[in-house]
Protein backbone atom coordinates (compact mmCIF):
# COMPACT_ATOMS: atom_id res chain seq x y z
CA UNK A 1 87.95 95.91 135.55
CA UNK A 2 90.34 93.76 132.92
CA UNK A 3 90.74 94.79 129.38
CA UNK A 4 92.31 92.57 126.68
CA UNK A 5 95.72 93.12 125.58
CA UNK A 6 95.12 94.02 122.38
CA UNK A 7 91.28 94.53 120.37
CA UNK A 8 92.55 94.61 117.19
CA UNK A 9 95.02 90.79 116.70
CA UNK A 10 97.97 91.36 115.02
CA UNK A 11 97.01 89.74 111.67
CA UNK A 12 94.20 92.50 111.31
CA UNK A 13 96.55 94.80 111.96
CA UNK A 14 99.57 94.11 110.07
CA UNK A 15 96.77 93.26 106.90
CA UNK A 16 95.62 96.79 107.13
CA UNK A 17 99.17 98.45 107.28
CA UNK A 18 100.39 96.32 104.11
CA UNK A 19 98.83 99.01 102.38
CA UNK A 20 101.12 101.92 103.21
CA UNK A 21 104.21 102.50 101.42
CA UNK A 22 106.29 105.03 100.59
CA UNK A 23 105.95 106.38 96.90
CA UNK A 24 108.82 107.85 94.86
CA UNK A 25 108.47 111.54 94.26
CA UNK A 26 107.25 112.59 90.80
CA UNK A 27 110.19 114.88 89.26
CA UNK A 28 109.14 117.50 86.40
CA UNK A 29 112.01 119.32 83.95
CA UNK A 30 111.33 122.68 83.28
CA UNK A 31 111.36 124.03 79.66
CA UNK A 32 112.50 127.27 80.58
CA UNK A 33 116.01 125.98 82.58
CA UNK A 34 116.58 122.39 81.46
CA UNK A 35 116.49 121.65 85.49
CA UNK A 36 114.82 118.84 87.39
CA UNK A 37 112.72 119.72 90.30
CA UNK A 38 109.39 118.28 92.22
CA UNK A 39 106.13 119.06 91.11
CA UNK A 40 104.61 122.71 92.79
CA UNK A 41 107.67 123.35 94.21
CA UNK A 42 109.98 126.59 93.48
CA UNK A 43 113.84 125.81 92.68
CA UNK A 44 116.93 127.63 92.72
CA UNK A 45 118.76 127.57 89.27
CA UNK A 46 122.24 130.15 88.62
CA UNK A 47 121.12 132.20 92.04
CA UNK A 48 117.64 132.65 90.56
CA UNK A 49 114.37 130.84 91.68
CA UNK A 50 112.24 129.97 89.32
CA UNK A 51 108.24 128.64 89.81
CA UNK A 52 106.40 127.06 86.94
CA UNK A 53 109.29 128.52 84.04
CA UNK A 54 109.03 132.34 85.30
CA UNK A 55 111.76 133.72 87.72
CA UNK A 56 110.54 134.40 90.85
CA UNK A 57 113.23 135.82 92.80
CA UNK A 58 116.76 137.20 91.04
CA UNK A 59 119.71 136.28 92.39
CA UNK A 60 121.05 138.43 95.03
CA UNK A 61 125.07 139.39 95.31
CA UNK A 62 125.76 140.05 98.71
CA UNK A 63 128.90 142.29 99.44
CA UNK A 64 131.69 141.85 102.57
């Protein structure tokens, strides 16, 4: 049995997917470190992570 080529024409289509575009990232400075990050995300600052102005994880030394 023969099926069309395509359901959907391509006007539809490409009218629908004018819609999606990517958005620039939304960057937050903390208070604590002066640094730029993205939103809910942890950052490294000095050898220290930090997550929402409180250090999460100090800065290791590691030794030959």
């Amino acid at each position: 049995m023969a099926h069309p080529k395509s359901r959907i024409s391509k006007q539809r289509k490409r009218k629908r997917r004018t819609h999606k575009k990517a958005t620039i990232p939304q960057i937050a400075v903390c208070k604590t470190t002066g640094e730029a990050h993205l939103y809910h995300r942890a950052y490294w600052h000095d050898g220290d992570m930090y997550y929402k102005g409180k250090k999460v994880i100090e800065g290791v030394e590691y030794e030959d």
